[in-house]
PDB file of N, CA and C in Angstrom:
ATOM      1  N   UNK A   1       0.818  -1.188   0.000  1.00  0.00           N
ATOM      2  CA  UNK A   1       0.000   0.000   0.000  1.00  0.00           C
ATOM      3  C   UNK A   1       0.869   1.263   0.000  1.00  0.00           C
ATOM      4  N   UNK A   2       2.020   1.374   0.710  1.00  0.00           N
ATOM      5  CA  UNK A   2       2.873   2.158   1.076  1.00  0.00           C
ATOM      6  C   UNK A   2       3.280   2.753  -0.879  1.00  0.00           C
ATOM      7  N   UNK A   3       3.829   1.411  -1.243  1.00  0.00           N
ATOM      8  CA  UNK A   3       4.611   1.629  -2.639  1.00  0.00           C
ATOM      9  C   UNK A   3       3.578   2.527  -3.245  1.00  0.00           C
ATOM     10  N   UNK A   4       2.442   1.977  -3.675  1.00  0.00           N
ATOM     11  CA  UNK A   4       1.079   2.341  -4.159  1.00  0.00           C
ATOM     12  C   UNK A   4       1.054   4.100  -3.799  1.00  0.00           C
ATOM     13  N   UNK A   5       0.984   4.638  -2.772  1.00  0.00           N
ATOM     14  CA  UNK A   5       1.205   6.163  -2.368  1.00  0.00           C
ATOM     15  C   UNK A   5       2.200   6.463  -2.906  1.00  0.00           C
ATOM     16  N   UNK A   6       2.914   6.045  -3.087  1.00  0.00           N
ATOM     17  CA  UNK A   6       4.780   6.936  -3.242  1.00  0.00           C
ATOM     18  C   UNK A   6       4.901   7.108  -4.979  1.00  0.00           C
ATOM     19  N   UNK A   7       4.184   5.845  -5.367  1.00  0.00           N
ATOM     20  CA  UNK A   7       3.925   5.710  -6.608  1.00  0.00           C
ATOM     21  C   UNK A   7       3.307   6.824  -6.877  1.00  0.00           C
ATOM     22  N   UNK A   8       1.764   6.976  -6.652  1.00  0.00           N
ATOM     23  CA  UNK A   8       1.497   8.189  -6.951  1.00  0.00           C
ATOM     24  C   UNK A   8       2.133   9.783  -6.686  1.00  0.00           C
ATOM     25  N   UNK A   9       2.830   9.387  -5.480  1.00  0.00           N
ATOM     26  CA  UNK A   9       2.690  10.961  -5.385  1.00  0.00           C
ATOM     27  C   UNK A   9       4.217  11.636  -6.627  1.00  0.00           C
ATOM     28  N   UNK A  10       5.014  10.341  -6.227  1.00  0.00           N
ATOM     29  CA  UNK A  10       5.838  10.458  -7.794  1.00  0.00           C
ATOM     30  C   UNK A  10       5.332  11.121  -8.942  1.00  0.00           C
ATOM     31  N   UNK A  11       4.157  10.348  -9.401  1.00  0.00           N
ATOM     32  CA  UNK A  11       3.901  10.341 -10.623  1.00  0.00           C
ATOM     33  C   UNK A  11       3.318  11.615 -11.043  1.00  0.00           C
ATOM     34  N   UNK A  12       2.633  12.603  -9.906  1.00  0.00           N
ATOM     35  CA  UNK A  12       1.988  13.589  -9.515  1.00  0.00           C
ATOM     36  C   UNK A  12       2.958  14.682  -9.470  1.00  0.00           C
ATOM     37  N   UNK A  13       4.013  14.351  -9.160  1.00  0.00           N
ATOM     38  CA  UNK A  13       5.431  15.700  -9.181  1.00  0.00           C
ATOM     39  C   UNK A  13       5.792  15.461 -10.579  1.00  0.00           C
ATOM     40  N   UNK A  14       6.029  14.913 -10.933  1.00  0.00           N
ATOM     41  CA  UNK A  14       6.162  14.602 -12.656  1.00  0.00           C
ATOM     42  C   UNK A  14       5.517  15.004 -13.295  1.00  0.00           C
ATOM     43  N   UNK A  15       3.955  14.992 -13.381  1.00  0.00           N
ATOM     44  CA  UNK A  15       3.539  15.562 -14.256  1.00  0.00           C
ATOM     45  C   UNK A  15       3.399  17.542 -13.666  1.00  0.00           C
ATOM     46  N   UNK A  16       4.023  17.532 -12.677  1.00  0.00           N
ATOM     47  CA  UNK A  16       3.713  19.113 -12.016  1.00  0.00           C
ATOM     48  C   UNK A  16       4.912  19.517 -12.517  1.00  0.00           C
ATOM     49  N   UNK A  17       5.520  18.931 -12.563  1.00  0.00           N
ATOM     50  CA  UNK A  17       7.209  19.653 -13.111  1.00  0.00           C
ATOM     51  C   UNK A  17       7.002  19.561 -14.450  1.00  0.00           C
ATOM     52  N   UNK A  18       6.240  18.437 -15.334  1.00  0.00           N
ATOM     53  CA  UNK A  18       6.546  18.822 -16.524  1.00  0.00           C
ATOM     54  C   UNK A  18       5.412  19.723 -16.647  1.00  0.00           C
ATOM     55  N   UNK A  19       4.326  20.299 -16.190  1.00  0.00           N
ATOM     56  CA  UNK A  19       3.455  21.110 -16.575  1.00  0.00           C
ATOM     57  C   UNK A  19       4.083  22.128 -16.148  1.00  0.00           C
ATOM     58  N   UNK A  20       5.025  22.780 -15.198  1.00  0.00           N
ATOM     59  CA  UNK A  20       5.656  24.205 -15.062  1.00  0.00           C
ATOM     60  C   UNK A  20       6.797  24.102 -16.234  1.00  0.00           C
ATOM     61  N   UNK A  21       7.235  23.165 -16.496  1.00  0.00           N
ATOM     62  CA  UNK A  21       8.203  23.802 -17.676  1.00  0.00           C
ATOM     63  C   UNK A  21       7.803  23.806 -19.091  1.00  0.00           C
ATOM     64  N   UNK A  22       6.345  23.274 -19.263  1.00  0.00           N
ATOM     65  CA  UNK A  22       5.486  23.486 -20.509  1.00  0.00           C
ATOM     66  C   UNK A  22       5.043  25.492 -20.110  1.00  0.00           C
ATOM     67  N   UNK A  23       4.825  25.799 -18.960  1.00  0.00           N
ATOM     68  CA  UNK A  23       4.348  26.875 -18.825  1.00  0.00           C
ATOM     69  C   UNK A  23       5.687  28.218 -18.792  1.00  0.00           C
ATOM     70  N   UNK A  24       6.575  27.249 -18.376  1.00  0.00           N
ATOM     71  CA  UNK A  24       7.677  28.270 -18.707  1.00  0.00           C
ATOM     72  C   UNK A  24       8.226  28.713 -19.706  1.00  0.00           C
ATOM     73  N   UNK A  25       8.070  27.302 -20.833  1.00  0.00           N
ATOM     74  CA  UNK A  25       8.761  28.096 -22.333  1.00  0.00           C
ATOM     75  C   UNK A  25       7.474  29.107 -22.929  1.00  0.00           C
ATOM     76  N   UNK A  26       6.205  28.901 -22.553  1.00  0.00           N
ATOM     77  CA  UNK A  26       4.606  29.622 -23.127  1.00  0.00           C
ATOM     78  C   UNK A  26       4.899  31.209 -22.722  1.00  0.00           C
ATOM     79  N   UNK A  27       5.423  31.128 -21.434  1.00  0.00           N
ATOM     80  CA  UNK A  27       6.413  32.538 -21.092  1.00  0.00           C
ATOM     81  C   UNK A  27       7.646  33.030 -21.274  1.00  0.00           C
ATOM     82  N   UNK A  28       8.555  32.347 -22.449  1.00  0.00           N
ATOM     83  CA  UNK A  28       9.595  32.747 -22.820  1.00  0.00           C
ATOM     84  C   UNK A  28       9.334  33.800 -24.270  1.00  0.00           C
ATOM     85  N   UNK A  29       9.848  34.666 -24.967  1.00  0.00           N
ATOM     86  CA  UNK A  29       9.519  35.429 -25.834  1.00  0.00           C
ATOM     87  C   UNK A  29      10.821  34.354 -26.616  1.00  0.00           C
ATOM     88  N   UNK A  30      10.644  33.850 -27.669  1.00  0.00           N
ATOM     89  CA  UNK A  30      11.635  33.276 -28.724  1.00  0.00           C
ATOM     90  C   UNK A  30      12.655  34.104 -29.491  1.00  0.00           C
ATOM     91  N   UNK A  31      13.532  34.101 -29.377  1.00  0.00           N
ATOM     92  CA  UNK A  31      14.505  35.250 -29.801  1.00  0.00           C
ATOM     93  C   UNK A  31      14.888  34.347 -31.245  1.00  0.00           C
ATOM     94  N   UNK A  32      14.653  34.962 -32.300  1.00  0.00           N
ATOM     95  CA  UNK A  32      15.551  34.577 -33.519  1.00  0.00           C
ATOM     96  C   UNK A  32      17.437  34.145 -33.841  1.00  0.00           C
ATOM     97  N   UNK A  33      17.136  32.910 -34.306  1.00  0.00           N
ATOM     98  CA  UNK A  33      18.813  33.029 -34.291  1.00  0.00           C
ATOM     99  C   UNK A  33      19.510  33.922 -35.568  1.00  0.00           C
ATOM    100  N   UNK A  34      20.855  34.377 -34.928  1.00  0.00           N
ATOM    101  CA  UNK A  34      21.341  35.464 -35.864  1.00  0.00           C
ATOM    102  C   UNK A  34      22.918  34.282 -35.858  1.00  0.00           C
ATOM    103  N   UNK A  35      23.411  34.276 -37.629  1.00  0.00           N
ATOM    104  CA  UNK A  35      24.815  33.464 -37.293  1.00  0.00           C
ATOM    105  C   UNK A  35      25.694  34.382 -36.694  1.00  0.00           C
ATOM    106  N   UNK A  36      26.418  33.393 -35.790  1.00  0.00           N
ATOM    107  CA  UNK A  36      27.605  33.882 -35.197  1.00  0.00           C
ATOM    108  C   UNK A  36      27.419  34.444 -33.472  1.00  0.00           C
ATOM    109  N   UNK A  37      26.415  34.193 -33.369  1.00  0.00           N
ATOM    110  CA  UNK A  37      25.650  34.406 -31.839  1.00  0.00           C
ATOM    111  C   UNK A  37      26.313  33.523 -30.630  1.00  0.00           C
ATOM    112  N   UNK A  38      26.338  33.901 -29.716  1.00  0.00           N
ATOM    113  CA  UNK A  38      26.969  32.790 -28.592  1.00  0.00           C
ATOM    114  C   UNK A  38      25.577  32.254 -28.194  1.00  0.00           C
ATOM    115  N   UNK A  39      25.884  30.965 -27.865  1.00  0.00           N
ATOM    116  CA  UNK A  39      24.475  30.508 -27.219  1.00  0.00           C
ATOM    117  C   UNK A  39      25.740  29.781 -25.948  1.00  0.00           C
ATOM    118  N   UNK A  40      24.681  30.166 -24.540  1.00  0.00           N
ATOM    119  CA  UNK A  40      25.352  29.377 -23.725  1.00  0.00           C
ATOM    120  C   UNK A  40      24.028  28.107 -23.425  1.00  0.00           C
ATOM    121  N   UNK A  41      24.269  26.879 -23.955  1.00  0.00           N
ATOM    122  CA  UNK A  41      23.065  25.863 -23.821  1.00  0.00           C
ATOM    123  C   UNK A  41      23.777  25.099 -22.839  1.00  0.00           C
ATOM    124  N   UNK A  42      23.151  24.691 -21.460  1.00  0.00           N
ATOM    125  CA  UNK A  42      23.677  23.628 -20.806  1.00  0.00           C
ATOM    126  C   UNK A  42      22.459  22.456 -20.926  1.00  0.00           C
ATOM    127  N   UNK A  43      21.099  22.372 -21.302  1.00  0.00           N
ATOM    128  CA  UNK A  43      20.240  22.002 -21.378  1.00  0.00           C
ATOM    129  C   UNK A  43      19.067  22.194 -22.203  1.00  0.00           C
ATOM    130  N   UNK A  44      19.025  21.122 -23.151  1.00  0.00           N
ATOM    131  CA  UNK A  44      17.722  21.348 -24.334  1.00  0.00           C
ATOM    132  C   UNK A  44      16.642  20.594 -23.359  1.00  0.00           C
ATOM    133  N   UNK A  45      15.319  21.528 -23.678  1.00  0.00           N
ATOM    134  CA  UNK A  45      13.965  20.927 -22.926  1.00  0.00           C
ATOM    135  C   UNK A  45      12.984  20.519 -23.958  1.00  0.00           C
ATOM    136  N   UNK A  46      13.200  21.442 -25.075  1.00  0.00           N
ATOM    137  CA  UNK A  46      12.697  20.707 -26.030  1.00  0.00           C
ATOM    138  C   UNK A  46      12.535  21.136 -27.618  1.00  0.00           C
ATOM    139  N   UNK A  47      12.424  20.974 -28.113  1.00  0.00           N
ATOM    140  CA  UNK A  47      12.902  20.981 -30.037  1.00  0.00           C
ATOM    141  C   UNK A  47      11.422  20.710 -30.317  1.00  0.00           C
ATOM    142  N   UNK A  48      10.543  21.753 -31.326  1.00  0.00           N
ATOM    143  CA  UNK A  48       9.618  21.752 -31.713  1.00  0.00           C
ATOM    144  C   UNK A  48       9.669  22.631 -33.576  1.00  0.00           C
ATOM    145  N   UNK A  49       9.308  21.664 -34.176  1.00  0.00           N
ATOM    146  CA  UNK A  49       9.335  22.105 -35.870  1.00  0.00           C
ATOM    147  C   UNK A  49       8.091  21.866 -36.607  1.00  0.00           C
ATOM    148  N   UNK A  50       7.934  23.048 -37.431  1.00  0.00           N
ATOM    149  CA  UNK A  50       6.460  22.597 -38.204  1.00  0.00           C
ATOM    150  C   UNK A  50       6.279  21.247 -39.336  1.00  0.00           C
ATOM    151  N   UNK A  51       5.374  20.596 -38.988  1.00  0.00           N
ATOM    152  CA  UNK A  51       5.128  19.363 -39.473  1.00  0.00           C
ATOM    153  C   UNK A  51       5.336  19.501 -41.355  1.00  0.00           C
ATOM    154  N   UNK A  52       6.027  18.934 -41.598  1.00  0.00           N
ATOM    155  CA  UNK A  52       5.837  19.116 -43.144  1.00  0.00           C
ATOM    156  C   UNK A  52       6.422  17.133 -43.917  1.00  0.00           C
ATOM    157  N   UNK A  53       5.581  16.749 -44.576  1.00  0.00           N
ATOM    158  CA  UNK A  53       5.612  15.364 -45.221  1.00  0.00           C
ATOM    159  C   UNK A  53       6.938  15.947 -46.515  1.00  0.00           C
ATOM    160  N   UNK A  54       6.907  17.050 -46.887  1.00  0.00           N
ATOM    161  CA  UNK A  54       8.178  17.252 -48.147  1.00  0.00           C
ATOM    162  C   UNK A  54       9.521  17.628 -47.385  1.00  0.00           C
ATOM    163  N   UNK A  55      10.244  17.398 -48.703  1.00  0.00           N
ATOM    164  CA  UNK A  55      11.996  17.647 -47.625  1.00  0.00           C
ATOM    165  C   UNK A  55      12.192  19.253 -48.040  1.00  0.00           C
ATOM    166  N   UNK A  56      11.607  20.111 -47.337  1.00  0.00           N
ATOM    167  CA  UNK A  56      12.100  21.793 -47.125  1.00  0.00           C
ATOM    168  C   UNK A  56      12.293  22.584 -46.300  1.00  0.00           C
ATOM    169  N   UNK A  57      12.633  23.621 -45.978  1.00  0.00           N
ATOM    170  CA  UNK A  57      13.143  23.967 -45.020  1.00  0.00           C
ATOM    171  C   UNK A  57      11.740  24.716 -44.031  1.00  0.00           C
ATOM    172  N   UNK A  58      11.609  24.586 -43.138  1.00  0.00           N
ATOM    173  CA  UNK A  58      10.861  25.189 -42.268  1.00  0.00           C
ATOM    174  C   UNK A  58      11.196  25.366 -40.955  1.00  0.00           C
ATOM    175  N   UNK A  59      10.039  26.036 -40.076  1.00  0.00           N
ATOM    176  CA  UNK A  59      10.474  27.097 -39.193  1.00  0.00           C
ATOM    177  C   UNK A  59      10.716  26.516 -37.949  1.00  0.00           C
ATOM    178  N   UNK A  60      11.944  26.287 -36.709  1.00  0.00           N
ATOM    179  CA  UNK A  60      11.611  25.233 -35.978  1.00  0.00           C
ATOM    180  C   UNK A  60      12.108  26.208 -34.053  1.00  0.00           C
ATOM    181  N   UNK A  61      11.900  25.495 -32.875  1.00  0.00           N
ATOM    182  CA  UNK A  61      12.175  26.788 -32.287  1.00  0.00           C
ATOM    183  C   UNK A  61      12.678  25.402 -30.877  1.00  0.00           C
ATOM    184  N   UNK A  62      13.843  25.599 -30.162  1.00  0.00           N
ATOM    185  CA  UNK A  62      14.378  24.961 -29.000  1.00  0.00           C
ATOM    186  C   UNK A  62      14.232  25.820 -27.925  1.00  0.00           C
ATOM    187  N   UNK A  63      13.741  25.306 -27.169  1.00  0.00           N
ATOM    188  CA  UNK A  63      13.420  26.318 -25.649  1.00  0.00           C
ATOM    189  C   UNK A  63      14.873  25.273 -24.899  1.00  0.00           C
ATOM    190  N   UNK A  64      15.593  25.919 -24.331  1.00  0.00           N
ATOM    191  CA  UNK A  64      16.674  24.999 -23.400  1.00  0.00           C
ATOM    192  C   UNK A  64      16.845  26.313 -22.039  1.00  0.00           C
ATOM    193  N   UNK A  65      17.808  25.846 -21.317  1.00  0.00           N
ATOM    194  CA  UNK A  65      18.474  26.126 -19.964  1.00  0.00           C
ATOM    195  C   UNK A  65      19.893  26.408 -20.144  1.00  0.00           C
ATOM    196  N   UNK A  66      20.455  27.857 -19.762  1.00  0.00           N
ATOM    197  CA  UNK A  66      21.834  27.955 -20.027  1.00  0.00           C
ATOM    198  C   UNK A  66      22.572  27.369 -18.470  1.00  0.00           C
ATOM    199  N   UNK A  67      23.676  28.012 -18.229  1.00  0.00           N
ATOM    200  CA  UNK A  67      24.871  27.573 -17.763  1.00  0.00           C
ATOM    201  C   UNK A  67      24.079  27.864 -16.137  1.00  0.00           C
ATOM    202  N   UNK A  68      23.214  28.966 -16.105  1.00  0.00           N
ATOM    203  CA  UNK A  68      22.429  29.757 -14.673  1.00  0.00           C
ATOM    204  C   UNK A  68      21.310  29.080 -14.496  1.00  0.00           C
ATOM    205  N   UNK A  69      20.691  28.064 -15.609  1.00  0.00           N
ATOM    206  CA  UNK A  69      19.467  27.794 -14.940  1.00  0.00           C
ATOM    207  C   UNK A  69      18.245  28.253 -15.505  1.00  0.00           C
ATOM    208  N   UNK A  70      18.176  29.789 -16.355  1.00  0.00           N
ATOM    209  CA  UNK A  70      17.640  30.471 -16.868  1.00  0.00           C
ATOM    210  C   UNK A  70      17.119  29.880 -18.490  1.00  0.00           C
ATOM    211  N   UNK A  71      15.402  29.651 -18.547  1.00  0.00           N
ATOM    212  CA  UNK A  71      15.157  29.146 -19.442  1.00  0.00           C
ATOM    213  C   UNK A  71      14.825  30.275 -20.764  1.00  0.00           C
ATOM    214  N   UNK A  72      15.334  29.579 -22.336  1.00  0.00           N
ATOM    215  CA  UNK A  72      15.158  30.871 -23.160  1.00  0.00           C
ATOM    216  C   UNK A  72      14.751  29.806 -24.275  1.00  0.00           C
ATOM    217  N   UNK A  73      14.623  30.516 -25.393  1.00  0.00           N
ATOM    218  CA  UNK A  73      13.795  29.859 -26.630  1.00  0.00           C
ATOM    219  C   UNK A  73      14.615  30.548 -27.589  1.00  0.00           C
ATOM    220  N   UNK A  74      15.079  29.474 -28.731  1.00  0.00           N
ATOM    221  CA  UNK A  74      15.297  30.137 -29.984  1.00  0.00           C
ATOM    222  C   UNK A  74      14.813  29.440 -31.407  1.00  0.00           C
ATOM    223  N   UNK A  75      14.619  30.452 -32.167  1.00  0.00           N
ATOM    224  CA  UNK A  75      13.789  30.234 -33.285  1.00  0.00           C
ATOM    225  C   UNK A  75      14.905  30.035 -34.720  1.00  0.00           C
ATOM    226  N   UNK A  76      14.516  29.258 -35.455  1.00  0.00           N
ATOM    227  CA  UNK A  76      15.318  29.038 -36.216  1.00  0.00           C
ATOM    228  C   UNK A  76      14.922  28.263 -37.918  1.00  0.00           C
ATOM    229  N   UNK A  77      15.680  28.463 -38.573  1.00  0.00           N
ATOM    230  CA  UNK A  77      15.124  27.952 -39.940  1.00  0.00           C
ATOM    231  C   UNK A  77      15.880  26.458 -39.937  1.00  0.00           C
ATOM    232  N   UNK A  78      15.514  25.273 -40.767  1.00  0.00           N
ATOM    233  CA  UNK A  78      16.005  23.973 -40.667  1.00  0.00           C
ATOM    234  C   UNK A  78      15.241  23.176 -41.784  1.00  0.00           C
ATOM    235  N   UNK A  79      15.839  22.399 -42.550  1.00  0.00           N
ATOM    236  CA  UNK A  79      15.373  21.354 -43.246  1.00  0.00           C
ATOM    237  C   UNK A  79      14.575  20.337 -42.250  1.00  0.00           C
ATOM    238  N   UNK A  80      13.238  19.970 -42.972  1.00  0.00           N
ATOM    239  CA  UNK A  80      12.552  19.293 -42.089  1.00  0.00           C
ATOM    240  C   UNK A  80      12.871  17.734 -42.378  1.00  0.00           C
ATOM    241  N   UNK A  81      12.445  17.013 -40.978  1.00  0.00           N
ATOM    242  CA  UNK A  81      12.787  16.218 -40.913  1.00  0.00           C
ATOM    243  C   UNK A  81      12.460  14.825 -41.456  1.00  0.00           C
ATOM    244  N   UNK A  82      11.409  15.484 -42.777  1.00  0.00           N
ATOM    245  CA  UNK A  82      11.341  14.488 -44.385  1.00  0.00           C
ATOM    246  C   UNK A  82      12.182  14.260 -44.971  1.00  0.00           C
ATOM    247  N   UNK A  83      13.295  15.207 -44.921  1.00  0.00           N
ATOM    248  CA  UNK A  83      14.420  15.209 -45.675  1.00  0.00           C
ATOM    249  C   UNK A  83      15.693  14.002 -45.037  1.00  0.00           C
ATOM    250  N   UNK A  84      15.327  13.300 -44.028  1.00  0.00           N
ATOM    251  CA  UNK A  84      16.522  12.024 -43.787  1.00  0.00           C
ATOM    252  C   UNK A  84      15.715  11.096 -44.608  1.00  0.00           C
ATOM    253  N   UNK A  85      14.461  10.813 -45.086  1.00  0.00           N
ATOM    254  CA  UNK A  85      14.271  10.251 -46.006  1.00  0.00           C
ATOM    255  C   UNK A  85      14.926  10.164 -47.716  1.00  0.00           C
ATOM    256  N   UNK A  86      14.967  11.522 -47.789  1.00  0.00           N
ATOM    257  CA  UNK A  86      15.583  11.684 -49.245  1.00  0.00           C
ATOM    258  C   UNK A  86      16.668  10.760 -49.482  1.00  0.00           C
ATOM    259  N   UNK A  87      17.452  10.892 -50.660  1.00  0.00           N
ATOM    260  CA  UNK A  87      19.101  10.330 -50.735  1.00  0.00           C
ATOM    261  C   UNK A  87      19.748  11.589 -51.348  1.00  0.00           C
TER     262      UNK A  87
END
């Protein structure tokens, strides 16, 4: 019974932590990448790109955690990921 509680309350901080850091990138403003920029990334949270079935480039944006802890978002252009299909 014991496990059964711990289990839950686990499973209950898990989804509370991942729902504050879904709410934290919704409050990050996405800064565009410019080449030649320093990025200090100690941590990607997550990589999100627009769905596309052809191999072209579209718009894609990584929210991560630098070296402080401090979460930021950047936006970026990228061949989508139809294109490891190609040859």
């Amino acid at each position: 019974m014991k496990i059964l509680s711990l289990s839950a309350c686990l499973l209950a901080a898990t989804f509370s932590f991942a729902s504050l850091a879904a709410q934290a990138a919704g409050n990050v403003t996405p800064e565009p990448y410019r080449y030649g920029m320093h990025l200090d990334i100690n941590k990607v949270v997550s990589i999100h790109e627009e769905p596309s079935d052809l191999c072209q480039v579209v718009d894609a944006r990584m929210d991560y955690l630098d070296s402080s802890g401090q979460q930021h978002s950047l936006t970026y252009r990228k061949l989508a990921d139809a294109c490891g299909n190609e040859n």
